[in-house]
Protein backbone atom coordinates (compact mmCIF):
# COMPACT_ATOMS: atom_id res chain seq x y z
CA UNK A 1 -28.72 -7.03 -18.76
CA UNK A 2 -26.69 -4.21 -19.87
CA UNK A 3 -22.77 -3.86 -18.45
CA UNK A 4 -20.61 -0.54 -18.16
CA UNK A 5 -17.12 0.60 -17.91
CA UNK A 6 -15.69 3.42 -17.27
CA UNK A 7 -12.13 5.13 -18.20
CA UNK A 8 -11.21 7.20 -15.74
CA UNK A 9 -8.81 10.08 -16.20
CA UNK A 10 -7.64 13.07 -14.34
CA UNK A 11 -10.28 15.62 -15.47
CA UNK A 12 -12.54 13.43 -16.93
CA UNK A 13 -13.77 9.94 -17.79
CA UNK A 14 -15.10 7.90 -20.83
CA UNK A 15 -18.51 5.99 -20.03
CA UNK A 16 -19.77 3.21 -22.08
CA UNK A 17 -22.63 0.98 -21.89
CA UNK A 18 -22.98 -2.51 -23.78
CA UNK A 19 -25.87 -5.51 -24.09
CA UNK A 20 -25.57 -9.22 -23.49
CA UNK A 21 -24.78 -9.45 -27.04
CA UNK A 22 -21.75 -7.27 -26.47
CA UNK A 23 -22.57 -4.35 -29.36
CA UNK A 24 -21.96 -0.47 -27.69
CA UNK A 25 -25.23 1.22 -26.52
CA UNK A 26 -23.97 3.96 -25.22
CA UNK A 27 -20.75 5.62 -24.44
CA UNK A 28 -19.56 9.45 -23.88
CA UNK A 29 -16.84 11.25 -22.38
CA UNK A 30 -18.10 12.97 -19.32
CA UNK A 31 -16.05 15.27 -16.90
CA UNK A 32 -14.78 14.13 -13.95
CA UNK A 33 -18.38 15.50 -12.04
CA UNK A 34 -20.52 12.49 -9.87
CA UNK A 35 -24.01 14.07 -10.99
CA UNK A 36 -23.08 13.73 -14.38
CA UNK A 37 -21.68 10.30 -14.58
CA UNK A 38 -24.62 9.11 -12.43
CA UNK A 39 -27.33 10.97 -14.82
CA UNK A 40 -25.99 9.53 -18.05
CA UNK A 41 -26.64 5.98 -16.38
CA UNK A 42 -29.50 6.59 -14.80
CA UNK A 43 -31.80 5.69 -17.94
CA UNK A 44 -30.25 1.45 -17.47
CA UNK A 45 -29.94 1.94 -13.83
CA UNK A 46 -32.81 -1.02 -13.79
CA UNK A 47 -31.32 -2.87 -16.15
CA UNK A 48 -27.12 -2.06 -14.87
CA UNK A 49 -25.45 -5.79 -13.46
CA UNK A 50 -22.41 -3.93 -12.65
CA UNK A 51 -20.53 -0.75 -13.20
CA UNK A 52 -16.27 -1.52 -13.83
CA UNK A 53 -14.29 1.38 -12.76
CA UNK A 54 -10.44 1.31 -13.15
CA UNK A 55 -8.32 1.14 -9.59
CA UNK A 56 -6.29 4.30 -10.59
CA UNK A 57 -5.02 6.80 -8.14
CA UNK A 58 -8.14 9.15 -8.04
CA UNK A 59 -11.08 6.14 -8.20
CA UNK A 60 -12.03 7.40 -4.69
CA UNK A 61 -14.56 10.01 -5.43
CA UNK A 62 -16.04 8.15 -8.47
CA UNK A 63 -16.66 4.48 -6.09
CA UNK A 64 -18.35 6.21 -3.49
CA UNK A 65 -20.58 8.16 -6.25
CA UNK A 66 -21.55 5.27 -7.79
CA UNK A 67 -22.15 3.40 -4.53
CA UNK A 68 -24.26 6.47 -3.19
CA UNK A 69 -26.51 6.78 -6.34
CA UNK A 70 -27.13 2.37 -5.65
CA UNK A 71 -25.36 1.50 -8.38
CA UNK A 72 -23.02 -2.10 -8.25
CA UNK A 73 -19.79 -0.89 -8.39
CA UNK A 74 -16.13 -3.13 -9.13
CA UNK A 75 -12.63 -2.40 -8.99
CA UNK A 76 -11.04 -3.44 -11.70
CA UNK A 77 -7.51 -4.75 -10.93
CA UNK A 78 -5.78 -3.21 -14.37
CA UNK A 79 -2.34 -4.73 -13.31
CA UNK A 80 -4.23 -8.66 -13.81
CA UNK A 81 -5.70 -7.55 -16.77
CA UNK A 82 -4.10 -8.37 -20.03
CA UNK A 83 -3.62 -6.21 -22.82
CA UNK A 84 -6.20 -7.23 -25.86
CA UNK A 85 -4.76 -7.81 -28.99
CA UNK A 86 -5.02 -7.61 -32.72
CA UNK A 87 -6.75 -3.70 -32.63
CA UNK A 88 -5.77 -1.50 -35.11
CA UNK A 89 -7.03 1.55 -33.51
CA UNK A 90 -7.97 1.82 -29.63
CA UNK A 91 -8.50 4.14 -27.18
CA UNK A 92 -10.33 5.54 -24.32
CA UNK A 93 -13.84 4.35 -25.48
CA UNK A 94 -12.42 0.70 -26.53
CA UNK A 95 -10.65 0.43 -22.99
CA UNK A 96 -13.76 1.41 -21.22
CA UNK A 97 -16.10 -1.38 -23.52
CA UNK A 98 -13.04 -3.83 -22.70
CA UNK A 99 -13.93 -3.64 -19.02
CA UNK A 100 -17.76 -4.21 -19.41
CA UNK A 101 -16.90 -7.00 -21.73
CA UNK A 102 -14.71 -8.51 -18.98
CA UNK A 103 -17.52 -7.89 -16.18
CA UNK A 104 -20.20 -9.81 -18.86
CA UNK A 105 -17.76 -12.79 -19.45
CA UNK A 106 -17.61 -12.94 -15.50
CA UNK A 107 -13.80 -12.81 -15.95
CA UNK A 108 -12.75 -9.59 -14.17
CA UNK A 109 -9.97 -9.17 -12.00
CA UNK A 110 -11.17 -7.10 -9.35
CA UNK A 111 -9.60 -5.42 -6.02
CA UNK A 112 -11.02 -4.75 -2.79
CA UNK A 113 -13.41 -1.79 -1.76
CA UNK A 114 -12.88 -1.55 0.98
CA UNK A 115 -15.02 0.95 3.27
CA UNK A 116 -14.14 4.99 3.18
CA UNK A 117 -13.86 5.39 6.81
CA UNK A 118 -11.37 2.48 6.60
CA UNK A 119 -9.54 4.47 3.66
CA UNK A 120 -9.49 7.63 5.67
CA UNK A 121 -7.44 5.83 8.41
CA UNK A 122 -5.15 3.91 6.09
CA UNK A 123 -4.41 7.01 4.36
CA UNK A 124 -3.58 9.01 7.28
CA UNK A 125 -1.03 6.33 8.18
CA UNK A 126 0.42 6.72 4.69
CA UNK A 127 0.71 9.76 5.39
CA UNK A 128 3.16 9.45 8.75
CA UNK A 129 4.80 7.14 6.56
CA UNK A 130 5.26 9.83 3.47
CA UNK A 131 6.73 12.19 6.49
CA UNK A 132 8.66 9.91 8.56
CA UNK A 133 10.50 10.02 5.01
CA UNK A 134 10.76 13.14 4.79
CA UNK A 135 12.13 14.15 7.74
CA UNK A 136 14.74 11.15 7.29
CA UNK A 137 15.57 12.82 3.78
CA UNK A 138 16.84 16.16 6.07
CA UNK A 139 18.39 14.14 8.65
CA UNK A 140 21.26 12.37 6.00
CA UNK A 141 21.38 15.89 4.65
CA UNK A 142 22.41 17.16 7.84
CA UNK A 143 24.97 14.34 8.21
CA UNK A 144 26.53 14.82 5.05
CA UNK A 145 26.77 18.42 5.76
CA UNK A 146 28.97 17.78 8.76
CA UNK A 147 30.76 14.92 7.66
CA UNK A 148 32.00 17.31 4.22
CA UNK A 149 32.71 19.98 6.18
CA UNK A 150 33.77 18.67 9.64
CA UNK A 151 34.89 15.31 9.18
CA UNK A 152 32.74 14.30 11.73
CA UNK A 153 29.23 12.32 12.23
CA UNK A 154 26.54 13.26 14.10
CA UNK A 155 23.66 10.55 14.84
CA UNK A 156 20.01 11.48 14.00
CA UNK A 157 18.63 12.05 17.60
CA UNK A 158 21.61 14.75 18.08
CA UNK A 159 20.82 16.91 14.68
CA UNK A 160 16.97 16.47 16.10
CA UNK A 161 18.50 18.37 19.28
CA UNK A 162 20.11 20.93 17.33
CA UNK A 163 19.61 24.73 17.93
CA UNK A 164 20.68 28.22 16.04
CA UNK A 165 22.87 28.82 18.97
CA UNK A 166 24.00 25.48 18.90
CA UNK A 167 24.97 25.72 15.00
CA UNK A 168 26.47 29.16 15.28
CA UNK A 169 28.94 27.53 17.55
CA UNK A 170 29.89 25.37 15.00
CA UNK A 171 33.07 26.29 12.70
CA UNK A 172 31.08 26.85 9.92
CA UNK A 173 30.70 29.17 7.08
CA UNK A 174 27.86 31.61 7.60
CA UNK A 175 26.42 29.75 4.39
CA UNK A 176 27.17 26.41 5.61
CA UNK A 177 25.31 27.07 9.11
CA UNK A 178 22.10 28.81 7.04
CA UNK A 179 21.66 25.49 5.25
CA UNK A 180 22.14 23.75 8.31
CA UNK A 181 19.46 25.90 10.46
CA UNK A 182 16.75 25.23 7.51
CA UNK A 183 17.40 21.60 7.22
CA UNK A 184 16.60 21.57 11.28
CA UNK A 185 13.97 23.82 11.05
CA UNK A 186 12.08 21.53 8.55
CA UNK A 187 12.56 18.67 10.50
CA UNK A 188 11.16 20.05 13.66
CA UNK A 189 8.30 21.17 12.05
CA UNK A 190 7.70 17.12 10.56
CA UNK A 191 8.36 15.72 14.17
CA UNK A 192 5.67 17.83 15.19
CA UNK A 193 3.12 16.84 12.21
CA UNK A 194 4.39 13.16 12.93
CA UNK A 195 3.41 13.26 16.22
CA UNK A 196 0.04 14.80 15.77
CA UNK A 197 -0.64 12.01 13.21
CA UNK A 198 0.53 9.23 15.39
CA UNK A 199 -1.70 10.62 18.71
CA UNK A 200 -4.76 10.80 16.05
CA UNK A 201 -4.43 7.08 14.73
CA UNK A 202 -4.05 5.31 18.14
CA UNK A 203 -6.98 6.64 18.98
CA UNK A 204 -8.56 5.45 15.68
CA UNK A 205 -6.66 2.05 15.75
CA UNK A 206 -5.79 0.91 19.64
CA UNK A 207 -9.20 -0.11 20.14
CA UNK A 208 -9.40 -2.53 17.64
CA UNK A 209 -8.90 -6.13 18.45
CA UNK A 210 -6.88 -6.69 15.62
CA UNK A 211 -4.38 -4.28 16.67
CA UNK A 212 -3.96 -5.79 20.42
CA UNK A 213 -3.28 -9.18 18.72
CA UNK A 214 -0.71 -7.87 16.34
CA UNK A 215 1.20 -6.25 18.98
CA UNK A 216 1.42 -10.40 20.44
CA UNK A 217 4.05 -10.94 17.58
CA UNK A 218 7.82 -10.42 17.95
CA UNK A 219 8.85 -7.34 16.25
CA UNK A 220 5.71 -5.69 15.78
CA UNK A 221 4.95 -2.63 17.64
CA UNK A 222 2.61 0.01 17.98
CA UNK A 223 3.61 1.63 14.62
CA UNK A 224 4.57 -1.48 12.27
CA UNK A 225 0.47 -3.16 14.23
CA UNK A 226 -0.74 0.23 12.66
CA UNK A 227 0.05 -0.49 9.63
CA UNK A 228 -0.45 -3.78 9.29
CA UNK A 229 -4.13 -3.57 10.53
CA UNK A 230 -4.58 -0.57 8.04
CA UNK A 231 -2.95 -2.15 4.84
CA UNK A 232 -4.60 -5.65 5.54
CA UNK A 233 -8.56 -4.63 6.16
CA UNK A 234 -10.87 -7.42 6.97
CA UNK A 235 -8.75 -10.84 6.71
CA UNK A 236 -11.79 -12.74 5.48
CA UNK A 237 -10.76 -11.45 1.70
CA UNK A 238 -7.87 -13.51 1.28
CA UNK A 239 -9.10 -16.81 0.79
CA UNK A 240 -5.81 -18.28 1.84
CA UNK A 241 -2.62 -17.57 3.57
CA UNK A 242 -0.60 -18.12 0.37
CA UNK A 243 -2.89 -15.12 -1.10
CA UNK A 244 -2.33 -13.02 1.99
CA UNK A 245 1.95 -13.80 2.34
CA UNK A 246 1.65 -13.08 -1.49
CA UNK A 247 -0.13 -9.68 -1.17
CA UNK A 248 2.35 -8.66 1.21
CA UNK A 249 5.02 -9.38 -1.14
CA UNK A 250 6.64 -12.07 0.61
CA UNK A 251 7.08 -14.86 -1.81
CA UNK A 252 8.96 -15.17 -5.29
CA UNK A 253 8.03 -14.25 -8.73
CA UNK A 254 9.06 -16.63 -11.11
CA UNK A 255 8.14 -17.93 -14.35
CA UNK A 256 9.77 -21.33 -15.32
CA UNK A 257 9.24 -23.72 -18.35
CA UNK A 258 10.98 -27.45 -18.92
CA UNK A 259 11.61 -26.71 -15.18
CA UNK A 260 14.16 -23.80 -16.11
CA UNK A 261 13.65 -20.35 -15.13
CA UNK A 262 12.56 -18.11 -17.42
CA UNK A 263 12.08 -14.55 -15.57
CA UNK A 264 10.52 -13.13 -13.40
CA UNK A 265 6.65 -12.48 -13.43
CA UNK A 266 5.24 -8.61 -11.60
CA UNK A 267 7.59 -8.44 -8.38
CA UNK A 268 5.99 -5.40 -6.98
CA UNK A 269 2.51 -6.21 -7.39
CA UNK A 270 0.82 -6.48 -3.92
CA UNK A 271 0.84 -3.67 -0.62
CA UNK A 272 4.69 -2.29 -0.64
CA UNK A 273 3.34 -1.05 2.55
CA UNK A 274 2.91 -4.41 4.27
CA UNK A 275 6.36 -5.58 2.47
CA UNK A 276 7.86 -2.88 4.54
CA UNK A 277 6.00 -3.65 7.70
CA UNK A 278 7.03 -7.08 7.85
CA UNK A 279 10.95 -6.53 6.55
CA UNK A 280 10.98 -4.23 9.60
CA UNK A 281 9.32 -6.56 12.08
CA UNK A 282 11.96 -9.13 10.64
CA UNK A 283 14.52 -7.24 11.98
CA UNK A 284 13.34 -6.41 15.10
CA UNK A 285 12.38 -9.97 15.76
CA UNK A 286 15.32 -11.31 15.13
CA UNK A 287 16.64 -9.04 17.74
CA UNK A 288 14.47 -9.65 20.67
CA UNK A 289 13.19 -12.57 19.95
CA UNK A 290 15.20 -15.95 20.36
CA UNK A 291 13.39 -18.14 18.29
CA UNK A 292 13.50 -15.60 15.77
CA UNK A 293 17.25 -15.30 15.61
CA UNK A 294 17.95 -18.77 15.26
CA UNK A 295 15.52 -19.37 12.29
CA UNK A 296 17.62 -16.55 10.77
CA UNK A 297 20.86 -17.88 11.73
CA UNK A 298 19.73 -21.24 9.74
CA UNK A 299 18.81 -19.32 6.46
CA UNK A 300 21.41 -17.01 6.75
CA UNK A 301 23.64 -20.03 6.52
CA UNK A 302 22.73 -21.54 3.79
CA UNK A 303 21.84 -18.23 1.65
CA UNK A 304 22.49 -14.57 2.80
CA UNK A 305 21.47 -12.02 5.12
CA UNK A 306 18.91 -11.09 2.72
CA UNK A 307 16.90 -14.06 1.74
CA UNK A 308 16.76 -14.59 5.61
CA UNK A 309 15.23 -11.55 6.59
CA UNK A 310 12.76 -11.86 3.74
CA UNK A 311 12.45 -15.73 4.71
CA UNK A 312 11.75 -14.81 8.62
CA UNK A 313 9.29 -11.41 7.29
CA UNK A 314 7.37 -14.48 5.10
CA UNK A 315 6.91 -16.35 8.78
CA UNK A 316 5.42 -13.13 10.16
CA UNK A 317 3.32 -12.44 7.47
CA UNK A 318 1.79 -16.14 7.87
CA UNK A 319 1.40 -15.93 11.56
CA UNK A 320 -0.08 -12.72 11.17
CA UNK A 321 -2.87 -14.52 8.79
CA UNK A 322 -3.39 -16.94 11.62
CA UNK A 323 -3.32 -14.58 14.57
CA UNK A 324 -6.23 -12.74 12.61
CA UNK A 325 -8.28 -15.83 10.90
CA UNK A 326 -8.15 -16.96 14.25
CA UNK A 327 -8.26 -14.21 16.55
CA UNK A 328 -5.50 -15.75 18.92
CA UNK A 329 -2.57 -13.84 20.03
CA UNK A 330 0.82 -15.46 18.47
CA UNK A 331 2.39 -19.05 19.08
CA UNK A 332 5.96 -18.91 19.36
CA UNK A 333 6.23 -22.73 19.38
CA UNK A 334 4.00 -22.87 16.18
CA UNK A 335 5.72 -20.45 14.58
CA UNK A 336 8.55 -21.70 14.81
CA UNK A 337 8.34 -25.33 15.19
């Protein structure tokens, strides 16, 4: 059997091809073009058990290639895989042979492909996400504008109402108001790209049965079910809950020896998407839900306000699991028993 890896750049990648015996039959750097990749591994295409392609921003394009042409594609998951040691000289060619040698030895950390029309979605609600921050970005701008030069505070939903008319009134420089009027013109043009992406994706996402159950649980509405849905895919890849409350970036990183702490190990790796959906549905749970409150009223006693919203987001994420292993709506009482 023969084993490739690829080392994919921005403009163009390094392909190499090695034996069972682990010696370099092939390898060339290639641009970034899916004909090209494909023909140069056409000739073991037969003999191919697997092609490793890095998860790096832009492996989109090159997956789906791969996939098209029939070829057995994985994901390598670079942040699990460590370093090799004792070269003298690397580079892109030893990198790419390093992830065919891991895919021979069976010993690849590899992520989830999951399926393009599912990535389209996803990405669009990135995308709200990306301008949601945005607009909040010209929203504080606004407030500090009138706080420095007023003394005053205005709340968001008021600067969203604001008009030139409205500003001229204002005693303002002539400066002062311009800033003003393109800070509100910017967000008004966002609200209306934010609500153009959030009409699109309940039509893409209300009619899955994943999102009606999410919307069961405390906190979680019709933007924070969104997400969750999007960022989790199909719950049958995390073998366990612990994997799932862990890819949401729920539990600790720490490394200990002689039972003393040592450090910490990679605290961002997992979805900071899902991290945020679940802080947020933490804090609107403990709001509106009962239950909710008083498991954070119990942590928050003994630790902070802190480790208790993270404590009651790590209960979410778990029922969440559940609700979608299971396909029940949620359990109060076994949530929170």
């Amino acid at each position: 059997m023969m084993y490739s890896g690829i080392d994919l750049h921005s403009n163009n990648s390094v392909v190499a091809v090695i034996d069972d015996g682990d010696r370099a039959v092939a390898q060339k750097r290639l641009p970034n073009d899916t004909g090209k990749i494909t023909g140069f591994l056409a000739r073991w295409q037969d003999e191919l058990a697997g092609v490793v392609v890095e998860s790096t921003y832009n492996w989109y394009w090159l997956v789906d290639g791969l996939q098209d042409a029939g070829l057995h594609v994985h994901l390598a998951n670079t942040a699990a895989i460590k370093q090799y040691e004792g070269l003298k000289h690397s580079g892109d060619e030893t990198d790419a042979q390093h992830l065919a040698h891991l895919l021979r030895l069976g010993i690849l950390p590899t992520g989830t492909i999951l399926p393009r029309e599912h990535r389209v979605v996803r990405d669009l609600a990135r995308k709200r996400m990306q301008l949601v921050q945005s607009c909040t970005t010209r929203v504080l701008a606004v407030e500090n504008i009138m706080a420095r030069q007023l003394g005053g505070r205005m709340t968001s939903n008021q600067i969203k109402r604001l008009t030139d008319d409205t500003i001229d009134s204002l005693p303002l420089a002539a400066d002062v108001g311009l800033a003003i009027k393109a800070n509100v013109a910017v967000i008004a043009t966002l609200q209306s790209q934010i609500e153009l992406l959030e009409k699109r994706l309940q039509e893409r996402v209300k009619p899955r049965p994943q999102y009606a159950l999410l919307t069961t649980v405390p906190g979680i509405g019709q933007t924070l079910a969104t997400v969750i849905a999007l960022e989790t895919g199909p719950i049958d890849r995390f073998a366990e809950v612990g994997n799932f409350a862990s890819y949401a970036r729920c539990v600790d990183s720490v490394h200990t020896s002689n039972r003393k702490k040592k450090g910490e190990g990679n605290v961002k790796n997992g979805n900071k998407y899902l991290a945020w959906a679940f802080v947020e549905a933490a804090n609107f749970a403990r709001r509106f839900c009962p239950e909710a409150k008083r498991f954070h009223e119990r942590k928050k006693a003994k630790t902070n306000n802190i480790v208790a919203t993270k404590a009651l987001a790590h209960k979410l994420a778990r029922a969440c699991y559940h609700i979608l292993k299971e396909g029940k709506p949620f359990d109060v009482t076994r949530c929170f028993a």
